[in-house]
C-alpha atoms as a PDB file:
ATOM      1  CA  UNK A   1      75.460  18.399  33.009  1.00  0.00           C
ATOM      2  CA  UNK A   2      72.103  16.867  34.495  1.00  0.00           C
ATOM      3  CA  UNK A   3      70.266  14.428  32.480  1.00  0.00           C
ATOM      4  CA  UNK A   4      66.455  14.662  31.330  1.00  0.00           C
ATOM      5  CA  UNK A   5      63.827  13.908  33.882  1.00  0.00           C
ATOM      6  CA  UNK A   6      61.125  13.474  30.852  1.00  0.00           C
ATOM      7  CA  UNK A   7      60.674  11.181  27.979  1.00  0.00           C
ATOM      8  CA  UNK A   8      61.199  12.239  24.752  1.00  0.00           C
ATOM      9  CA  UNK A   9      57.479  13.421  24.022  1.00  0.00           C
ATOM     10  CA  UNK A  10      57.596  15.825  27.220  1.00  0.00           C
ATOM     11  CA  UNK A  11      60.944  16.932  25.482  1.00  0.00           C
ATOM     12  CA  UNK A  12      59.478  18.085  22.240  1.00  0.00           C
ATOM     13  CA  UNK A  13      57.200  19.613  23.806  1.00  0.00           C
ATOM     14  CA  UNK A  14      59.427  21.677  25.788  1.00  0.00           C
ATOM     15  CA  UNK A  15      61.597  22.417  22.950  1.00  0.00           C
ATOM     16  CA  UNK A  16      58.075  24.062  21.025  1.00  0.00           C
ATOM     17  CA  UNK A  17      57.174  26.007  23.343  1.00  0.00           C
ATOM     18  CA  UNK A  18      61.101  27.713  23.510  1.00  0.00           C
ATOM     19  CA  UNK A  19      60.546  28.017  19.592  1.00  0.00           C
ATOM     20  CA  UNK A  20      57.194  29.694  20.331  1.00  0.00           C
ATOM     21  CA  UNK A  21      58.949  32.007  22.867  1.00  0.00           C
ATOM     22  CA  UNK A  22      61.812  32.592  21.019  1.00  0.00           C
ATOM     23  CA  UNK A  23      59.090  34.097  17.796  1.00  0.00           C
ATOM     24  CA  UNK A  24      57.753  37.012  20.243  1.00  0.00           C
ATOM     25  CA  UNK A  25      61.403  38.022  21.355  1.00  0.00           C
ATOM     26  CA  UNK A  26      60.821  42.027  20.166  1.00  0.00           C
ATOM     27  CA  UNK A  27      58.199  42.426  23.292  1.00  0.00           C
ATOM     28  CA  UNK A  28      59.560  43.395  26.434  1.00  0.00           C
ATOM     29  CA  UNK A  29      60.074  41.614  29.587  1.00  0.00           C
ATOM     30  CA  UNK A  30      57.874  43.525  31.887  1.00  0.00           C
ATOM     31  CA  UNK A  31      55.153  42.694  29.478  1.00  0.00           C
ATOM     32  CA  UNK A  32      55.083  39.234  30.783  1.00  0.00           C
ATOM     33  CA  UNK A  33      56.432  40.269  34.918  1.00  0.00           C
ATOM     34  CA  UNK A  34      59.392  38.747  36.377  1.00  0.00           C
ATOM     35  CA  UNK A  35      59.760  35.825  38.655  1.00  0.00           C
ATOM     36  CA  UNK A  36      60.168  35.851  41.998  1.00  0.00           C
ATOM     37  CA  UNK A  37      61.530  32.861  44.021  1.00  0.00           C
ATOM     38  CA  UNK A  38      64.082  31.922  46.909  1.00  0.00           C
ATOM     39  CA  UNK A  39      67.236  29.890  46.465  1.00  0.00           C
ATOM     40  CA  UNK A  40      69.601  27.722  48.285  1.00  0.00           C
ATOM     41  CA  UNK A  41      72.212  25.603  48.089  1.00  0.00           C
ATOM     42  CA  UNK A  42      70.779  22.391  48.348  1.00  0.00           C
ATOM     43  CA  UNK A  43      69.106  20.562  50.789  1.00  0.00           C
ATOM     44  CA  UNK A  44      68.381  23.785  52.343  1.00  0.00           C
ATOM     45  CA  UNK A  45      64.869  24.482  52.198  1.00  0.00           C
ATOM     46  CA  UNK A  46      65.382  28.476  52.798  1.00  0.00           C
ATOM     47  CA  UNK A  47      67.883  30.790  51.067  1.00  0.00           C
ATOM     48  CA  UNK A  48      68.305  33.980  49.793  1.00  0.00           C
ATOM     49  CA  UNK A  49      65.937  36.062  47.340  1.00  0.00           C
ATOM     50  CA  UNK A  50      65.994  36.746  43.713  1.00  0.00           C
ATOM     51  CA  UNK A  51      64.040  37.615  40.271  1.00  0.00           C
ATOM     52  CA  UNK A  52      64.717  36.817  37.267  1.00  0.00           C
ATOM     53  CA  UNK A  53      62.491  37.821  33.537  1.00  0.00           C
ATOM     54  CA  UNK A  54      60.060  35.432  32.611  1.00  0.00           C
ATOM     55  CA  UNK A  55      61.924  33.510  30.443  1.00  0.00           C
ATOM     56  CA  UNK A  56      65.035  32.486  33.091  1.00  0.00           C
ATOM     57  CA  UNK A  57      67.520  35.174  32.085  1.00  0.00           C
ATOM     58  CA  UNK A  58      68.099  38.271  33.965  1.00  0.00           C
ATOM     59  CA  UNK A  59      68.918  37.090  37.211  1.00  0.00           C
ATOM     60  CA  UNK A  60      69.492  39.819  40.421  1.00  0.00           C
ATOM     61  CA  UNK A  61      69.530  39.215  43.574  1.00  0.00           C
ATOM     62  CA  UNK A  62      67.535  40.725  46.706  1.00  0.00           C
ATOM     63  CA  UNK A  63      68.352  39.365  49.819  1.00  0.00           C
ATOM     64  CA  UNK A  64      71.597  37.631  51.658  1.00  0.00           C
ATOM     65  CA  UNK A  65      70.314  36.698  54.900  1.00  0.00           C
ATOM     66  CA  UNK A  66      70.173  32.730  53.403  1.00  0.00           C
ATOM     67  CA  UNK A  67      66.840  32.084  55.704  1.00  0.00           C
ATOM     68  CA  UNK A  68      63.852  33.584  53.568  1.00  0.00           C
ATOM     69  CA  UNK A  69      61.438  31.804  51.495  1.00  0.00           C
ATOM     70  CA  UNK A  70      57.790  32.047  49.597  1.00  0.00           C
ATOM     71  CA  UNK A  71      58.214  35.603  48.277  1.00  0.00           C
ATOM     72  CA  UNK A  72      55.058  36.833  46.852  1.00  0.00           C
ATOM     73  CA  UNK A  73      54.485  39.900  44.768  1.00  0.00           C
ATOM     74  CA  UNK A  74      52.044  42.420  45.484  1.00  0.00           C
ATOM     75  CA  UNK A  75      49.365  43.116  42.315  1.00  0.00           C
ATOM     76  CA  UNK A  76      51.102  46.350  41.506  1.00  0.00           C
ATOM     77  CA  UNK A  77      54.410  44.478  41.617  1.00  0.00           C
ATOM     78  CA  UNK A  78      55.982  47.026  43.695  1.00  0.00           C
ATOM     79  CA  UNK A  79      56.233  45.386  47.124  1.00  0.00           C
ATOM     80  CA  UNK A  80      57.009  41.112  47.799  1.00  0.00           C
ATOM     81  CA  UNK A  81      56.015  39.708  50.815  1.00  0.00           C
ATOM     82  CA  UNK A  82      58.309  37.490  52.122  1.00  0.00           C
ATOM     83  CA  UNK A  83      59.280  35.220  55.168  1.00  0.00           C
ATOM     84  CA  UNK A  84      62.514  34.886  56.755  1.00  0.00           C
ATOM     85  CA  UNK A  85      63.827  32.008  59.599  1.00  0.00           C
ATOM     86  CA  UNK A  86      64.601  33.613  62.492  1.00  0.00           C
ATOM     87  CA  UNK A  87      66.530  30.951  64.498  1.00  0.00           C
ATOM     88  CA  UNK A  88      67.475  28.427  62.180  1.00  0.00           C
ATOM     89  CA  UNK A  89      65.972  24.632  62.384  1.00  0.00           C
ATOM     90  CA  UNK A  90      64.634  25.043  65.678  1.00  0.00           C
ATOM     91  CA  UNK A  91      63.246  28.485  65.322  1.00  0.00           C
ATOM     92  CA  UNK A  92      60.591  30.315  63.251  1.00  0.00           C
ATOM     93  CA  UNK A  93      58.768  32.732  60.923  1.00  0.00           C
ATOM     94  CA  UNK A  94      58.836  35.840  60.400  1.00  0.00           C
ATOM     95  CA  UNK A  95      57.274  38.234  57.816  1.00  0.00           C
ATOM     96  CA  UNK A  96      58.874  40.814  56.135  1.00  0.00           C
ATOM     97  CA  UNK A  97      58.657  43.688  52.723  1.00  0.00           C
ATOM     98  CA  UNK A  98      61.047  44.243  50.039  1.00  0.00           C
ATOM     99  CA  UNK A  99      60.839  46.466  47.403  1.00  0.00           C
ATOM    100  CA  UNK A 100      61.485  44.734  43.690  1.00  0.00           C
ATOM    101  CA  UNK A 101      65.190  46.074  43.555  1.00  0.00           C
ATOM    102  CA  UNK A 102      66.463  44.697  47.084  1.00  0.00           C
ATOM    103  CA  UNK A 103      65.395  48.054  48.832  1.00  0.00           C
ATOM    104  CA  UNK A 104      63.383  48.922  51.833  1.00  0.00           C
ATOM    105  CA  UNK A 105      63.431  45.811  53.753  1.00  0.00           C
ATOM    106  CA  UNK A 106      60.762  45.729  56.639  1.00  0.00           C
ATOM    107  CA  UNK A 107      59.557  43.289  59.005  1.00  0.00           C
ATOM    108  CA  UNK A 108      55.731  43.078  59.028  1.00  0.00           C
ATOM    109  CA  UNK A 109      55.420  40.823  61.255  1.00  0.00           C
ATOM    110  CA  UNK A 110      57.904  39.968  64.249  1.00  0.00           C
ATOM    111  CA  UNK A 111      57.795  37.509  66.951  1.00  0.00           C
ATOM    112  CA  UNK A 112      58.392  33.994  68.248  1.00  0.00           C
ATOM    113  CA  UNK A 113      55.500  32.111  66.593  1.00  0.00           C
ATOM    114  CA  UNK A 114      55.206  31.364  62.791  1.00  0.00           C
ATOM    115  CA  UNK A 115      53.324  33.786  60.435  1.00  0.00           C
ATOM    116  CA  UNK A 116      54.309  31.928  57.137  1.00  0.00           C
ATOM    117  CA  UNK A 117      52.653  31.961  53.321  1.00  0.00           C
ATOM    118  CA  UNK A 118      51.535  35.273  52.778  1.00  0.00           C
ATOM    119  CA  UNK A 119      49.304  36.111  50.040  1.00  0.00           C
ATOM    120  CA  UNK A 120      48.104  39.423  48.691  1.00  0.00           C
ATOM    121  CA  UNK A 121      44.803  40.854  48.637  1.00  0.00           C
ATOM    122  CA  UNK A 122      43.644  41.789  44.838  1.00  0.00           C
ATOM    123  CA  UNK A 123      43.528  45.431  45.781  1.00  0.00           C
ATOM    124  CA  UNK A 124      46.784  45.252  47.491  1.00  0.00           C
ATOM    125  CA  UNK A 125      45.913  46.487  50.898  1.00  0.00           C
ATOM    126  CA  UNK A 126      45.963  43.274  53.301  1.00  0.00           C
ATOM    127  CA  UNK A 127      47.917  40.199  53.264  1.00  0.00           C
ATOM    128  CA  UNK A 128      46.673  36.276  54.334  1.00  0.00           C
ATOM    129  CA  UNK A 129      48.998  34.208  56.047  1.00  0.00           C
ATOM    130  CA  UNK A 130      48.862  31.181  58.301  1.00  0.00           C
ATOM    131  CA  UNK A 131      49.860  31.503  61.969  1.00  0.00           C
ATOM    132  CA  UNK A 132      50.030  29.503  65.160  1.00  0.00           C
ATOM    133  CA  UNK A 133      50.062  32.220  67.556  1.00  0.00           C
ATOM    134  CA  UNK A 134      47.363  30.996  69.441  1.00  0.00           C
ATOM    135  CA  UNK A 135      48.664  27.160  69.878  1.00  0.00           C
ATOM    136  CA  UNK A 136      46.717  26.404  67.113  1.00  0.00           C
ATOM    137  CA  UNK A 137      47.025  27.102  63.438  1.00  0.00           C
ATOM    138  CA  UNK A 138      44.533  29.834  61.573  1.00  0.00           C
ATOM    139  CA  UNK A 139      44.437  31.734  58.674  1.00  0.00           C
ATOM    140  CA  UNK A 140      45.233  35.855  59.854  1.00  0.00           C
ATOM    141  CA  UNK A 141      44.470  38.631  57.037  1.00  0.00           C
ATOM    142  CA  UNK A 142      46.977  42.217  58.395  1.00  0.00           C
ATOM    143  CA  UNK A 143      45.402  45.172  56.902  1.00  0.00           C
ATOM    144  CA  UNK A 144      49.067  46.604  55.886  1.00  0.00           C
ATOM    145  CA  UNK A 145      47.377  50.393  56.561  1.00  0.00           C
ATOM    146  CA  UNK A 146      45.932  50.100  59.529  1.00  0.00           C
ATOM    147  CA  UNK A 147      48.142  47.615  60.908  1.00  0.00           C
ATOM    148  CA  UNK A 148      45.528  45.616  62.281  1.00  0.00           C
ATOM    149  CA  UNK A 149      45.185  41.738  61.823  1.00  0.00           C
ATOM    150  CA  UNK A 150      41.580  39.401  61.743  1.00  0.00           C
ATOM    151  CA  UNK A 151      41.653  35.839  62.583  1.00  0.00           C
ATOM    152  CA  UNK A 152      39.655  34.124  59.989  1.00  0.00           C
ATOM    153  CA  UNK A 153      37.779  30.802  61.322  1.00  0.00           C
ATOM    154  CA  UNK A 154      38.146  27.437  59.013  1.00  0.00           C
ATOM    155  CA  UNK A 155      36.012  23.932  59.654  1.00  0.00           C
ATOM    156  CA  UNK A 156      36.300  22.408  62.971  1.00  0.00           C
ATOM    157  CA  UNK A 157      39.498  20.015  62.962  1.00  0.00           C
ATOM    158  CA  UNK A 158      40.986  21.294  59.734  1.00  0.00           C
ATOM    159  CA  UNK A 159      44.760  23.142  59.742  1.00  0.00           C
ATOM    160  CA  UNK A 160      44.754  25.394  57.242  1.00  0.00           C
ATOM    161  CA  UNK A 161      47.796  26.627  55.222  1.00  0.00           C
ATOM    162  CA  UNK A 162      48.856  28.023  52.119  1.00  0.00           C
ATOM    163  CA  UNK A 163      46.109  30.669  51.575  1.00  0.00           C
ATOM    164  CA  UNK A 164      45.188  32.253  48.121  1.00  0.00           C
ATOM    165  CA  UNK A 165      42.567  34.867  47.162  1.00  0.00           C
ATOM    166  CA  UNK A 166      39.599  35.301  45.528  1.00  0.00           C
ATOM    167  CA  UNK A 167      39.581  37.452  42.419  1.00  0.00           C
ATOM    168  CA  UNK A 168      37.056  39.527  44.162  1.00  0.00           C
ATOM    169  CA  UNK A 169      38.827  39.481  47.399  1.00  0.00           C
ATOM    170  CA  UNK A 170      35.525  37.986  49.499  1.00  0.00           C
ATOM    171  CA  UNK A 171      37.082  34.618  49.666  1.00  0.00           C
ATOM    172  CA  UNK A 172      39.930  32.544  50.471  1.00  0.00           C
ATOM    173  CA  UNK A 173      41.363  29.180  48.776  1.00  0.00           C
ATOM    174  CA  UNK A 174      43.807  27.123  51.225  1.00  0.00           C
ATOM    175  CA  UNK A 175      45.159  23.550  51.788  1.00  0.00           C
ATOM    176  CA  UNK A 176      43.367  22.036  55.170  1.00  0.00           C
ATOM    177  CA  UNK A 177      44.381  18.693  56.946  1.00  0.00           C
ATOM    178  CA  UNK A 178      43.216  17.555  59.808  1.00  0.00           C
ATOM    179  CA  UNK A 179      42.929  13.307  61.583  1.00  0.00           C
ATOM    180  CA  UNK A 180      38.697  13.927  61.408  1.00  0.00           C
ATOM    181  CA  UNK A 181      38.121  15.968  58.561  1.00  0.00           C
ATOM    182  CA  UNK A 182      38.787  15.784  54.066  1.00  0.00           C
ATOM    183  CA  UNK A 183      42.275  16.598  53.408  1.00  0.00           C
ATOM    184  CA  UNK A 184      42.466  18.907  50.142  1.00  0.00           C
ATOM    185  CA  UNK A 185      41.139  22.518  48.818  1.00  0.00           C
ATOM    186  CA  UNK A 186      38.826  24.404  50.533  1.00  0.00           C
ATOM    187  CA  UNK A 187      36.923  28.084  50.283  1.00  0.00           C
ATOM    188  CA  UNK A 188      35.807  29.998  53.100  1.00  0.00           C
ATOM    189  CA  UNK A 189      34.155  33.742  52.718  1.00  0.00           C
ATOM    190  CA  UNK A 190      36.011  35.494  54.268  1.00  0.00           C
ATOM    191  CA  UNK A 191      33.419  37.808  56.183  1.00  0.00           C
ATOM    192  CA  UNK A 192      30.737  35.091  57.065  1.00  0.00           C
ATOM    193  CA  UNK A 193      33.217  32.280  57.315  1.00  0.00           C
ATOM    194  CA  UNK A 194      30.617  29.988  54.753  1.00  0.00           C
ATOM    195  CA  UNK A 195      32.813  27.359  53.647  1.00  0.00           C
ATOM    196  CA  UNK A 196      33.116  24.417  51.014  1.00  0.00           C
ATOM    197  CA  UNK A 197      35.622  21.654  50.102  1.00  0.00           C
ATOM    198  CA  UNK A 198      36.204  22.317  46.403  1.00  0.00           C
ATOM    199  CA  UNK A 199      38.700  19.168  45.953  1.00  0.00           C
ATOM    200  CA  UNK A 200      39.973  16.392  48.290  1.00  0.00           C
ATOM    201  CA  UNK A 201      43.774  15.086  48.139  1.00  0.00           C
ATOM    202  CA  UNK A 202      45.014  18.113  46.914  1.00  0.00           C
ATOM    203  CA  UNK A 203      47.729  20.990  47.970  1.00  0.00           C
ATOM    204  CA  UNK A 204      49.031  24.598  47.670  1.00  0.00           C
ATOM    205  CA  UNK A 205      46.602  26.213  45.826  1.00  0.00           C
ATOM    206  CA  UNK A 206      46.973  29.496  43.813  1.00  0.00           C
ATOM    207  CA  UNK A 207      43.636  30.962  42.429  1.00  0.00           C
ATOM    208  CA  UNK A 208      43.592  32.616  39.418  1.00  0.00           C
ATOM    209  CA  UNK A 209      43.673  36.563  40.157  1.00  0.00           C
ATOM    210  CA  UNK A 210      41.641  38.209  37.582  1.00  0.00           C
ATOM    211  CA  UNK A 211      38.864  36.269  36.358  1.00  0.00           C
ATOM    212  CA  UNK A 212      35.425  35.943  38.155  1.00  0.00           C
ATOM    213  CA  UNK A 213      34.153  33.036  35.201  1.00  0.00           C
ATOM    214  CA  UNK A 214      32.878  30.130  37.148  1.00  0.00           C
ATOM    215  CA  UNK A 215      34.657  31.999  40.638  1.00  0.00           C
ATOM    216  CA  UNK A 216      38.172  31.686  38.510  1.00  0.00           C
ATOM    217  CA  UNK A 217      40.517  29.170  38.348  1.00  0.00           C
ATOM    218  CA  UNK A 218      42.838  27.471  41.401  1.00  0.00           C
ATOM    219  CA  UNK A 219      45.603  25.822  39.963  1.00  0.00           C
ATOM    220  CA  UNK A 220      47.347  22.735  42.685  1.00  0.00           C
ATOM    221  CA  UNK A 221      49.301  19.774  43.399  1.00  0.00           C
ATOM    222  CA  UNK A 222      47.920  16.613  43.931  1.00  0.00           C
ATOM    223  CA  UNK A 223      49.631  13.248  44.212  1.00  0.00           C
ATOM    224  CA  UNK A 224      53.190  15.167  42.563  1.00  0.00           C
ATOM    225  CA  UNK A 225      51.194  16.413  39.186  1.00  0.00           C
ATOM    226  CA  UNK A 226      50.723  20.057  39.024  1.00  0.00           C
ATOM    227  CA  UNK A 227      46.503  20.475  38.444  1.00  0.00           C
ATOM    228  CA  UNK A 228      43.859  23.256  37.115  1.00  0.00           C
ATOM    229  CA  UNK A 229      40.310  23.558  38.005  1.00  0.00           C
ATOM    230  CA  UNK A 230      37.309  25.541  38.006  1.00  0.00           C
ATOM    231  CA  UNK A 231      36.911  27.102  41.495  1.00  0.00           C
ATOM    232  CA  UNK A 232      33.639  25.180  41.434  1.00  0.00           C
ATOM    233  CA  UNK A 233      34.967  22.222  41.302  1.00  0.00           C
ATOM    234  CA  UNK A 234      34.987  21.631  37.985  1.00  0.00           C
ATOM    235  CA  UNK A 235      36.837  20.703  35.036  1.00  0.00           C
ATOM    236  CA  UNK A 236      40.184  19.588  36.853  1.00  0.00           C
ATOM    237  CA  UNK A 237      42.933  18.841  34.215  1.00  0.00           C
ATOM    238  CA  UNK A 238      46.780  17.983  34.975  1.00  0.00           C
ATOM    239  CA  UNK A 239      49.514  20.637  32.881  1.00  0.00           C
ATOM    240  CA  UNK A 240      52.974  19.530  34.567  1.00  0.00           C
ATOM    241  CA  UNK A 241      54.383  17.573  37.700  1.00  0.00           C
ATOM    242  CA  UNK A 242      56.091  19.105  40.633  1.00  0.00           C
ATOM    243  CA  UNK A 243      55.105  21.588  43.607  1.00  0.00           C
ATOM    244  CA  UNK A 244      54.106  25.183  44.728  1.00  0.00           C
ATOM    245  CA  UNK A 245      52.234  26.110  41.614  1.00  0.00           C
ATOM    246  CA  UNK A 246      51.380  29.962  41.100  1.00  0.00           C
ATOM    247  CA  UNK A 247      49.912  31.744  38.140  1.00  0.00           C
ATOM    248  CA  UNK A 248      51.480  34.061  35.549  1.00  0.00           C
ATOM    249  CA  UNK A 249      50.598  37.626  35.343  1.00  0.00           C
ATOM    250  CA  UNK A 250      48.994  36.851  32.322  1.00  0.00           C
ATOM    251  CA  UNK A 251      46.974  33.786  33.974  1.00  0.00           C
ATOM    252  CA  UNK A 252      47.907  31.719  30.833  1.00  0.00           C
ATOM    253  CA  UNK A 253      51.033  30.197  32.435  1.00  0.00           C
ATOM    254  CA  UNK A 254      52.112  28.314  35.744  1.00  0.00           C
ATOM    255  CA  UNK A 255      55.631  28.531  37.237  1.00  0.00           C
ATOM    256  CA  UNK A 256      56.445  25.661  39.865  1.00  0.00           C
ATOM    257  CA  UNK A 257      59.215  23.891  41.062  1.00  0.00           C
ATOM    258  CA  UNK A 258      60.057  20.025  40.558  1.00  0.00           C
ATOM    259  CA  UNK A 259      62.594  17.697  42.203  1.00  0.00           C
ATOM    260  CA  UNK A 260      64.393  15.000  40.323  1.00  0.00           C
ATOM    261  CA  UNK A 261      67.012  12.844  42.247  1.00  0.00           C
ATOM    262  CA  UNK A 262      68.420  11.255  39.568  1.00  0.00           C
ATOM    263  CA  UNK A 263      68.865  14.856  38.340  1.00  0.00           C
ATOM    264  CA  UNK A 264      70.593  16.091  41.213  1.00  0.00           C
ATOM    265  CA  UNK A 265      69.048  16.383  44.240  1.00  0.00           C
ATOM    266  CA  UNK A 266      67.581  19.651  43.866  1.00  0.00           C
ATOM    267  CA  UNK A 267      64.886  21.753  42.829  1.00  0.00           C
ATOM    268  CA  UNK A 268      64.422  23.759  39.720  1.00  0.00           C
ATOM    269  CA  UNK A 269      61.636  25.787  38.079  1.00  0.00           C
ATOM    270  CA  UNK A 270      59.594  25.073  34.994  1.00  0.00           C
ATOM    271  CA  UNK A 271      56.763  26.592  33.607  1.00  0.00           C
ATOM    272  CA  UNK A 272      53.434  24.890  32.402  1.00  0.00           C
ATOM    273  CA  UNK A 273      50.638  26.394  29.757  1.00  0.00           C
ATOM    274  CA  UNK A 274      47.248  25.476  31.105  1.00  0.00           C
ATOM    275  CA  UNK A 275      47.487  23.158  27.943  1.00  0.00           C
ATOM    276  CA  UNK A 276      50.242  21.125  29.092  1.00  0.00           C
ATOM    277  CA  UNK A 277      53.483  22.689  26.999  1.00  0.00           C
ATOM    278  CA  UNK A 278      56.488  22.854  29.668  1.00  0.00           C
ATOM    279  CA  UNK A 279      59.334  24.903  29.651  1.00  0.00           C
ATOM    280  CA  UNK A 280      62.512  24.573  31.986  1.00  0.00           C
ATOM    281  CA  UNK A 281      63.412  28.100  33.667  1.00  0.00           C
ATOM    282  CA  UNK A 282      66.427  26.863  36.131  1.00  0.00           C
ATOM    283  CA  UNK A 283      69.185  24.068  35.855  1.00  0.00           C
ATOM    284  CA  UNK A 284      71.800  24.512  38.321  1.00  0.00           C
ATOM    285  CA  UNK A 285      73.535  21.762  39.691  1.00  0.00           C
ATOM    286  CA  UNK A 286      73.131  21.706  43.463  1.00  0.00           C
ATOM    287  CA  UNK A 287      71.123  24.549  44.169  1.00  0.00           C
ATOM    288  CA  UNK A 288      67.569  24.302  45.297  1.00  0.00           C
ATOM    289  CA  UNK A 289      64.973  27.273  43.152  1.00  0.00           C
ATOM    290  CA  UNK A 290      61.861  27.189  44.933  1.00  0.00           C
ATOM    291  CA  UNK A 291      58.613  28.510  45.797  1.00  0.00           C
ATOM    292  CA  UNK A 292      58.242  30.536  42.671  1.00  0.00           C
ATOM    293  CA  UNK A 293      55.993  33.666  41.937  1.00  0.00           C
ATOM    294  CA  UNK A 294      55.148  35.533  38.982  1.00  0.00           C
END
């Protein structure tokens, strides 16, 4: 059995929000969406796929090919995007669709560069991903009908990954790094390339899907605590500790994953209210749970 990671406080805290869960058992589980996220035995950093309900029961599995990682579901949540390691170590990315019950695999995206991180339009219709086709790395959006793909220009000197949408689709959230430039958060519009750094020092960001107040919210990580702020820089608050942060389908919750050595030596997944109540999802000795979606 794996010992607690948190104090005591972070405990009871936990344990309320399970008691708070636990009083709203009668409504169903595709109220609140399932989560989807990869897992491996650990240290492996790419596995196989699977979903479980929102509250860490219902477990199924999608894929066996033990190389795919950072699923994403589409906003009808009835395709993920997905990549798989073609190659092992020394290879790369591809990206692929599944439907929700393990059906209808398809590569997307095939070749021998990396097309990594997708993330969904909010109609749907076009995925965001980063690339280094062209020796450098860029942010690509694939219209999935027309099966045609736009290069989307970033700052000079900044490598962008980990892209996010918009709410209203016109804009694009992403982690850049680069030796001349403000590590952290950016924006860019995604048809006039107008850009803006909305936080330095910060990583993965996920913006919040359905709100337009103050251009929504991007939740992060920065220096190993899970953050929330307004997409105008704004009113950043820390709810949790770990990495690869994504919003609920209700936009009330964030799923992540954290590592704890002493714990382990793996990852699991917790969930954080933007108030700061945390709830473990995963605790399974030896297996890594990572890059969750919901």
């Amino acid at each position: 059995m794996k010992r607690s990671a948190f104090p005591a406080s972070f405990k009871a805290l936990s344990a309320a929000v399970a008691v708070a869960l636990g009083s709203v058992g009668c409504v169903p589980n595709d109220y609140y969406g399932d989560i989807v996220f990869a897992q491996a035995a650990a240290p492996a950093m790419w596995g196989d796929l699977y979903v479980m309900d929102w509250d860490g029961f219902g477990l199924r599995q999608l894929t066996n090919s033990g190389a795919d990682a950072y699923p994403r579901w589409s906003p009808a949540k009835d395709r993920i995007a997905f990549n798989r390691r073609i190659g092992g170590p020394s290879g790369h990315w591809d990206l692929y669709l599944i439907d929700p019950d393990g059906s209808d695999e398809t590569a997307l995206i095939t070749g021998t560069t990396n097309d990594i991180t997708p993330a969904w339009s909010p109609d749907g219709t076009r995925l965001a991903y980063q690339s280094d086709r062209l020796g450098d790395v860029a942010i690509y959006i694939y219209d999935i009908a027309r099966r045609t793909e736009t290069r989307i220009d970033t700052p000079a000197g900044v490598t962008p990954s980990h892209p996010s949408w918009s709410p209203d689709g016109e804009s694009i959230a992403f982690e850049g790094v680069g030796p001349t430039v403000t590590n952290g958060v950016y924006t860019v519009d995604v048809v006039d390339g107008g850009w803006h750094l909305v936080i330095a020092d910060a990583h993965e960001p996920d913006w919040y899907r359905k709100s337009t107040l103050n251009g929504g919210m991007i939740t992060y990580r920065q220096y190993g605590d899970i953050k929330v702020i307004n997409a105008d820089g704004s009113g950043a608050r820390i709810i949790g500790s770990g990495e690869q942060p994504k919003w609920s389908v209700d936009f009330e919750t964030v799923v992540y994953q954290y590592y704890y050595a002493p714990e382990g030596n793996d990852y699991d997944l917790y969930k954080a209210e933007t108030d700061g109540r945390v709830t473990r999802l995963t605790d399974n000795e030896g297996l890594n749970e990572m890059y969750p979606h919901w």
